[in-house]
Protein backbone atom coordinates (compact mmCIF):
# COMPACT_ATOMS: atom_id res chain seq x y z
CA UNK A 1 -95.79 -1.59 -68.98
CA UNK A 2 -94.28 0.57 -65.91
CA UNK A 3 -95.13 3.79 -65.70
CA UNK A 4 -93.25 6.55 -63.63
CA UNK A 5 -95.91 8.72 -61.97
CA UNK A 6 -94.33 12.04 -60.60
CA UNK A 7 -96.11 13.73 -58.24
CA UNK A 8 -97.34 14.38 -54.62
CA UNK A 9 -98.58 11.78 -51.78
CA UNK A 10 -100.56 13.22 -49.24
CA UNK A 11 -102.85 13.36 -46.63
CA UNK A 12 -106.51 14.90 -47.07
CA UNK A 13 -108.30 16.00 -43.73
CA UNK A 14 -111.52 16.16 -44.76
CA UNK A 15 -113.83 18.49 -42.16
CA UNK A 16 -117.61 19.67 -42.26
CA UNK A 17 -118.61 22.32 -40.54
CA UNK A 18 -122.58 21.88 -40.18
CA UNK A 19 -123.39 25.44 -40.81
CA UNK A 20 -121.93 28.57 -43.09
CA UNK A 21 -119.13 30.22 -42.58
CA UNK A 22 -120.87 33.99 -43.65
CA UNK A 23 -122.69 33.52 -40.32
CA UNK A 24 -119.47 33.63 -38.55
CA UNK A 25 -117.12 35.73 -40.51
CA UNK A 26 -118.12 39.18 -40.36
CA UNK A 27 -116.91 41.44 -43.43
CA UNK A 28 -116.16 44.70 -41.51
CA UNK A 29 -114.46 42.58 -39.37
CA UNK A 30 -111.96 40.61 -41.98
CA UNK A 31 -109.02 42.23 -40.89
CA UNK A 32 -108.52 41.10 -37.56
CA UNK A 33 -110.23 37.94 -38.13
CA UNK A 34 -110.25 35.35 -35.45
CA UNK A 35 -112.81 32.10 -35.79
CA UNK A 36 -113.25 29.09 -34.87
CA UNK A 37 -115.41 26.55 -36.29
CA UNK A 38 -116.56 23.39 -34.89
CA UNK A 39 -116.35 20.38 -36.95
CA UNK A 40 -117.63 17.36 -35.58
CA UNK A 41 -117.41 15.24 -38.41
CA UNK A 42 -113.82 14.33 -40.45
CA UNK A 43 -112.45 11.89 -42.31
CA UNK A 44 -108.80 11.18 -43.34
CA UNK A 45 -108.38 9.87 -46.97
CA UNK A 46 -105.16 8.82 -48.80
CA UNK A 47 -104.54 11.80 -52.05
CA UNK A 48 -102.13 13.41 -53.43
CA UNK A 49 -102.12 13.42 -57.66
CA UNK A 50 -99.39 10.75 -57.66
CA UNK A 51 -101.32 8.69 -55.24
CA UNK A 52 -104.90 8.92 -57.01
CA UNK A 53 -103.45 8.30 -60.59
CA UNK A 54 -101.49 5.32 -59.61
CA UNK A 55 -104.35 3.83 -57.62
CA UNK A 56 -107.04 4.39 -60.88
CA UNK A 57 -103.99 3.12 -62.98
CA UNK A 58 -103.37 -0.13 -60.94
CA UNK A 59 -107.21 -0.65 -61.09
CA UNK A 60 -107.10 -0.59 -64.72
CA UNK A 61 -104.32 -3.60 -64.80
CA UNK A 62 -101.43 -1.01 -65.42
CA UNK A 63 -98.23 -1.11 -63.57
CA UNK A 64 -97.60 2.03 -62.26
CA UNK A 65 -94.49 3.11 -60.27
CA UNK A 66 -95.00 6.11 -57.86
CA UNK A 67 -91.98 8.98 -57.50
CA UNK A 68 -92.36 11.33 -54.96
CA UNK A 69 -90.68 12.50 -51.55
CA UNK A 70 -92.49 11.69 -48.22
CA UNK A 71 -92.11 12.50 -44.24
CA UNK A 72 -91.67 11.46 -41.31
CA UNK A 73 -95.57 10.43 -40.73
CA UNK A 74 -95.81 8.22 -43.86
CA UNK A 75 -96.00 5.21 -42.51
CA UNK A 76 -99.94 4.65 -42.87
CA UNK A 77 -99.98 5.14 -46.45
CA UNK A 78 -96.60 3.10 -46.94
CA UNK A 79 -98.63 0.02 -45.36
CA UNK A 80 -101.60 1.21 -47.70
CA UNK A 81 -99.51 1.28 -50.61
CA UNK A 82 -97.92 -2.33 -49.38
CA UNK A 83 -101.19 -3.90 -49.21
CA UNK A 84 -102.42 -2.57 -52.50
CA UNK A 85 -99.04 -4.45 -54.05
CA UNK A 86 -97.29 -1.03 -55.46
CA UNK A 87 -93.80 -1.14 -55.33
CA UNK A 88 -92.17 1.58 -53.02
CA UNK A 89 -89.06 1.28 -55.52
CA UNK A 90 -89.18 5.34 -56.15
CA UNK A 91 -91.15 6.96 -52.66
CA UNK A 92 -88.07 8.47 -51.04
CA UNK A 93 -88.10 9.49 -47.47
CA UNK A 94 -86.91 12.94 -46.18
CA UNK A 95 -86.00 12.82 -42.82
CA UNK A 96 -87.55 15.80 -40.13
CA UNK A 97 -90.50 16.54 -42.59
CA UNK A 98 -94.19 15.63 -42.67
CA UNK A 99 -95.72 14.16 -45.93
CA UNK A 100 -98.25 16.37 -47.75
CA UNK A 101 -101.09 17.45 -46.42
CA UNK A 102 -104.10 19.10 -46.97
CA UNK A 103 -106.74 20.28 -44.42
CA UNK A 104 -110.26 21.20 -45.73
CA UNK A 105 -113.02 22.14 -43.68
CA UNK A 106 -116.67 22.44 -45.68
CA UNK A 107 -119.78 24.59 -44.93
CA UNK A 108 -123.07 23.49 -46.03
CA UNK A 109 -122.99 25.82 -48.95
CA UNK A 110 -120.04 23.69 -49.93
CA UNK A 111 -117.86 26.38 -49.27
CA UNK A 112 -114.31 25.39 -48.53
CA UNK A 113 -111.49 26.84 -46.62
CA UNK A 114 -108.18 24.93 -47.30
CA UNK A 115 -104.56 25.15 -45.72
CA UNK A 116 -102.07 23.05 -47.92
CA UNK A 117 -98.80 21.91 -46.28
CA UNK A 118 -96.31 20.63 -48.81
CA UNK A 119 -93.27 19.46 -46.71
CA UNK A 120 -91.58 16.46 -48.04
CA UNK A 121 -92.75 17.69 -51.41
CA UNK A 122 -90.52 20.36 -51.56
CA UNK A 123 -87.51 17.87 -52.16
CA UNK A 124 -89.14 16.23 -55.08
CA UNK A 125 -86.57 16.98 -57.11
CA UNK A 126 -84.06 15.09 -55.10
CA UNK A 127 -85.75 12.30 -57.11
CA UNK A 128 -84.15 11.49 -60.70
CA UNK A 129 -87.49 10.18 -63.09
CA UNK A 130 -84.39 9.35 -65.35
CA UNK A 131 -83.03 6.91 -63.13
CA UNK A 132 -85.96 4.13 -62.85
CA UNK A 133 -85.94 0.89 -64.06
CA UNK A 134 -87.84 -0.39 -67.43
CA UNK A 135 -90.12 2.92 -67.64
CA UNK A 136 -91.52 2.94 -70.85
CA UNK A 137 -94.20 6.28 -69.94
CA UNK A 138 -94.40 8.82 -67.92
CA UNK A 139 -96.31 12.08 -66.11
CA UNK A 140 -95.62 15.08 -64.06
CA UNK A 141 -98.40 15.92 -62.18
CA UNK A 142 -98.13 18.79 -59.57
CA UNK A 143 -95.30 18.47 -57.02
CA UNK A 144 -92.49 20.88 -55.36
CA UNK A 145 -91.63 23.42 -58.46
CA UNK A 146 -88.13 22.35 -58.62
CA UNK A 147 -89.27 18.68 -59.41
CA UNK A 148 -91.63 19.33 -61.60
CA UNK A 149 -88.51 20.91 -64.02
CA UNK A 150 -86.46 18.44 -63.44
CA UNK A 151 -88.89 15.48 -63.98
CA UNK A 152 -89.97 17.02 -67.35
CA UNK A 153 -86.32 17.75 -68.50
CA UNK A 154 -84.61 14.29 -67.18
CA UNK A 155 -88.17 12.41 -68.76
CA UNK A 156 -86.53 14.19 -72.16
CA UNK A 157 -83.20 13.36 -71.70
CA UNK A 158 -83.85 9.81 -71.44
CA UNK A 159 -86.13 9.40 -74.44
CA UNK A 160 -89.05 8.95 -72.42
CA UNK A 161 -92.32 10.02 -73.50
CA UNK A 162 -94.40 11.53 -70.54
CA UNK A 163 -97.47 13.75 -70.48
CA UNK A 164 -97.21 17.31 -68.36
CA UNK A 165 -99.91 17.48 -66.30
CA UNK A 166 -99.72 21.03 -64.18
CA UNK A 167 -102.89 21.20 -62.56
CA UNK A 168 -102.68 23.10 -59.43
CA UNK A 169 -98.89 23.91 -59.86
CA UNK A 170 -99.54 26.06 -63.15
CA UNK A 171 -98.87 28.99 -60.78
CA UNK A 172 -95.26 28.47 -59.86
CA UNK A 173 -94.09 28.67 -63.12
CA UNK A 174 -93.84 31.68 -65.67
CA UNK A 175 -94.86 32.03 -69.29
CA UNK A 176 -91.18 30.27 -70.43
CA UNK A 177 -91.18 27.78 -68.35
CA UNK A 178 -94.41 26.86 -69.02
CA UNK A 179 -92.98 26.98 -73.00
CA UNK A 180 -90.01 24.72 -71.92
CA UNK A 181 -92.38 21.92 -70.54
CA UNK A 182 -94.55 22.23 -73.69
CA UNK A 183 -91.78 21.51 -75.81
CA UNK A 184 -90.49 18.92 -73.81
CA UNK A 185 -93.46 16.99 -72.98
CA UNK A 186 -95.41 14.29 -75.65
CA UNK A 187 -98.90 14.92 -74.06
CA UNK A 188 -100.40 17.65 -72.27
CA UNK A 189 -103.52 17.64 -70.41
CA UNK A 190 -105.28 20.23 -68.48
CA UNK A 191 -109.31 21.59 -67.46
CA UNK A 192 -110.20 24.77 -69.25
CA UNK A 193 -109.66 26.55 -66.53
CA UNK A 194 -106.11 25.55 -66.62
CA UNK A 195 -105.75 25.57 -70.67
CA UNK A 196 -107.56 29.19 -70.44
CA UNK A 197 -104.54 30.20 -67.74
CA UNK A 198 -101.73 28.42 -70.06
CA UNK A 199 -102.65 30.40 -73.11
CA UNK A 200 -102.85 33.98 -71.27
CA UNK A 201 -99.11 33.44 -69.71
CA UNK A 202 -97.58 31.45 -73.09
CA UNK A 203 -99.37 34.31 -75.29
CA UNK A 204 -99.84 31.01 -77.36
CA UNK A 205 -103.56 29.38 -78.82
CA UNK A 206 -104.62 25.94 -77.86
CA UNK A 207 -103.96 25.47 -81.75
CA UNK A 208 -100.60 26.70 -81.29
CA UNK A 209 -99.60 24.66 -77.79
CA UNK A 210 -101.29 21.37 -79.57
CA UNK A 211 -98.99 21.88 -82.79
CA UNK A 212 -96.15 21.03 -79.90
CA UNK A 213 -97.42 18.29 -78.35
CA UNK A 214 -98.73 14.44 -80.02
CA UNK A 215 -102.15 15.53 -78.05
CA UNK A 216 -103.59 18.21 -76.35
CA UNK A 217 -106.62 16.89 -73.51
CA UNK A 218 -108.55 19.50 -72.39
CA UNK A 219 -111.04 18.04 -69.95
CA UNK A 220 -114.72 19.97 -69.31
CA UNK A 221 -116.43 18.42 -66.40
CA UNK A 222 -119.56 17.28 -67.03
CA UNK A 223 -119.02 18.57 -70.84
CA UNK A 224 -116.84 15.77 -71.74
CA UNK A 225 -113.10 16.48 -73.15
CA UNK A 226 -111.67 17.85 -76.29
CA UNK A 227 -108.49 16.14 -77.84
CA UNK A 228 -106.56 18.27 -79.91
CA UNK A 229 -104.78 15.92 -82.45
CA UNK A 230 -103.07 15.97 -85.89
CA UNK A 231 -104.83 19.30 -86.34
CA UNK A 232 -108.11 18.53 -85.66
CA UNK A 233 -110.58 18.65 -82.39
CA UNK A 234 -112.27 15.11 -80.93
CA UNK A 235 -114.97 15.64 -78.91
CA UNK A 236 -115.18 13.43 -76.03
CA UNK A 237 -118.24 13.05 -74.33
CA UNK A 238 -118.44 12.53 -70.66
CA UNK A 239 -119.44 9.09 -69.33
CA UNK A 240 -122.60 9.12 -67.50
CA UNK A 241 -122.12 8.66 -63.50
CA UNK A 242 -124.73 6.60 -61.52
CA UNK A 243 -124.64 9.93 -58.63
CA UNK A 244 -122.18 12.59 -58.75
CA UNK A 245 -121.22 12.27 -55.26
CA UNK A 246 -117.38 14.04 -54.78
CA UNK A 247 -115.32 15.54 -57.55
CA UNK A 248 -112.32 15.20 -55.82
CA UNK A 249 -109.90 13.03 -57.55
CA UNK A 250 -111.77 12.51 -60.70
CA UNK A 251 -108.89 14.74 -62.96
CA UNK A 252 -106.62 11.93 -61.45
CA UNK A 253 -108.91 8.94 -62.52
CA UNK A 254 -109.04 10.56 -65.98
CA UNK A 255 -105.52 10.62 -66.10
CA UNK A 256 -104.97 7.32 -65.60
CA UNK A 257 -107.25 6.35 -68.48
CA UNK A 258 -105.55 8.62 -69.88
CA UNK A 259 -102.17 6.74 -69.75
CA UNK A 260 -103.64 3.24 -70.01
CA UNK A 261 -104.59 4.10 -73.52
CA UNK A 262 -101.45 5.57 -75.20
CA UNK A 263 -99.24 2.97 -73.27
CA UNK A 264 -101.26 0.18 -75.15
CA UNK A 265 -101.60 2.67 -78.25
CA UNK A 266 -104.92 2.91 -78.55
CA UNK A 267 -106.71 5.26 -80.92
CA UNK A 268 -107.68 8.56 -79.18
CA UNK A 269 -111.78 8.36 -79.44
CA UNK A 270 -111.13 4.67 -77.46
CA UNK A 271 -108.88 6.57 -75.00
CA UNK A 272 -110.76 9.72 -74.20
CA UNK A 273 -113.56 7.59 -73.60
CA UNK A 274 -112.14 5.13 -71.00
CA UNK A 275 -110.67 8.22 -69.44
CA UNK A 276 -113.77 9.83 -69.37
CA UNK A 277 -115.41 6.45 -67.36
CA UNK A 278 -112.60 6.69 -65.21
CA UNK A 279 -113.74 9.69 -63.93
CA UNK A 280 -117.32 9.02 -63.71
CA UNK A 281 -116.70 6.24 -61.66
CA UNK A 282 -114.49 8.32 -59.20
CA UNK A 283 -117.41 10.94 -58.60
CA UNK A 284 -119.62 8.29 -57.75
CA UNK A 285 -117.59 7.84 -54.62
CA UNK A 286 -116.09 10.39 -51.72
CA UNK A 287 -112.81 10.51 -51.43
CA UNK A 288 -109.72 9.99 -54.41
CA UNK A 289 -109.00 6.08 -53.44
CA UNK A 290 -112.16 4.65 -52.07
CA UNK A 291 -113.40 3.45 -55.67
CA UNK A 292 -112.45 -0.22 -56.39
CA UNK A 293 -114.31 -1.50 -59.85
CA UNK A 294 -112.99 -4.74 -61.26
CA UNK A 295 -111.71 -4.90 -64.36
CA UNK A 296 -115.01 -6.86 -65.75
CA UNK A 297 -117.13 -3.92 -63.80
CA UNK A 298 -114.94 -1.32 -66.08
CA UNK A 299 -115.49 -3.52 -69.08
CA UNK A 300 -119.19 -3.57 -68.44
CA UNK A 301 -119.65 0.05 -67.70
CA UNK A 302 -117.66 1.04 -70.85
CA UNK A 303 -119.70 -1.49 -73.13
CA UNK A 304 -122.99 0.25 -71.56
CA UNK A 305 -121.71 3.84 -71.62
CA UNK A 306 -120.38 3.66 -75.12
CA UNK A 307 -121.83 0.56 -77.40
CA UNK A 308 -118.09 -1.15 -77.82
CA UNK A 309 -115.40 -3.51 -76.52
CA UNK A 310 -112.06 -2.46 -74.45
CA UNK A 311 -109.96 -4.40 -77.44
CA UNK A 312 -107.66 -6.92 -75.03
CA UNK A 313 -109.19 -5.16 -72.03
């Protein structure tokens, strides 16, 4: 079953400083601040939320199909992507940009300072998610603002059931807008940081939002994930992880369990709880794509994790 997956590719620089920022940064000092830190170790990974659900998605025996807009420097990824066997069908190129990019330097407090570049991703919406062939589901994850609205409306238009997914781009859009995805979207899934954030600028309960939506997924971290359905609350509990290693990416990997289940219409207790492994398995691992279970290995940690069988799985 091909599903669209809106959102961003991009590039995660990955730094560690091997000491802590306070010792350089001083506070009575923070207005003309000028530092430098040495980082002697970095690693480039593949990311982006487009990238990381499709990846956990193919993994799962899905067929995902990525939309988003990419630079000038893409050409790594595009012979990652190649090798994996995605199609490229929907991963438009704009011409003088860069693709995505994120540059993260840690401290060993785990402290992070972050510079995001979004470049190509600001002509997301020069993509139509109305326009692909056989999609059947769909998401918008974060992307360029102007996408996002357009993904979610065109998704609507063509009788295509998606799930909104705003993660980090919650803060580009007001209280209404926020509304007019609810209302448009089939699914909605956020952390409770996020679903906190939704209900202060909507003015509306979870309750209320979920009465919109077929589901409401609120994922907790290590607390597992409430589903608000057919007004009622299914608790979730999180799959246990073998070392929790890098959190990066696992909202992604959720995600995609996430979608496997309601494309194959699966009851919600089976879903939440492959999501949930999905993102155990990712924090077991650095990085958003360096995880690569086999199907039997996702069958055998779900049986283990959870006392039952992936039903055609």
């Amino acid at each position: 079953m091909r599903t669209l997956i809106c959102g961003s590719l991009a590039f995660d620089s990955i730094m560690v400083f091997p000491d802590h920022f306070k010792r350089h940064i001083l506070p009575d000092k923070i207005h003309m601040l000028n530092v430098s830190f040495l980082v002697p170790e970095m690693r480039r990974e593949f990311g982006g939320c487009a990238g990381n659900i499709a990846y956990n998605l193919k993994l799962l025996g899905g067929e995902p199909v990525i939309m988003a807009t990419v630079g000038d420097d893409f050409a790594p990824y595009a012979d990652r992507l190649e090798r994996l066997g995605f199609t490229q069908e929907c991963v438009r190129h704009m011409a003088g940009t860069y693709t995505a990019q994120a540059f993260i330097t840690t401290d060993l407090d785990d402290n992070q300072i972050t510079a995001f570049h979004p470049g190509a991703m600001n002509f997301s919406h020069e993509n139509d998610a109305g326009a692909a062939n056989g999609i059947v589901l769909g998401i918008v994850s974060p992307d360029g603002r102007a996408g996002m609205l357009a993904h979610a409306r065109q998704f609507h238009r063509a009788g295509i059931p998606f799930v909104f997914d705003p993660g980090q781009g919650m803060p580009l859009f007001d209280g209404g807008e926020l509304l007019e995805f609810v209302e448009l979207a089939d699914y909605l899934t956020l952390n409770d940081y996020e679903a906190e954030l939704l209900q202060s600028r909507t003015g509306k309960t979870l309750e209320e939002l979920a009465a919109r939506v077929r589901c409401l997924v609120v994922t907790r971290g290590a607390e597992g994930a409430r589903f608000f359905v057919n007004g009622t609350c299914l608790a979730i509990p999180a799959a246990p992880a073998e070392q929790v290693l890098d959190p990066t990416g696992c909202g992604d990997a959720f995600r995609a369990g996430l979608l496997y289940g309601i494309a194959r219409d699966w009851d919600w207790q089976t879903t939440g709880q492959l999501a949930s492994l999905m993102g155990a398995i990712k924090i077991e691992h650095r990085g958003g794509q360096n995880h690569a279970p086999s199907r039997e290995d996702i069958a055998a940690r779900y049986r283990a994790a959870f006392g039952g069988d992936l039903a055609g799985f």
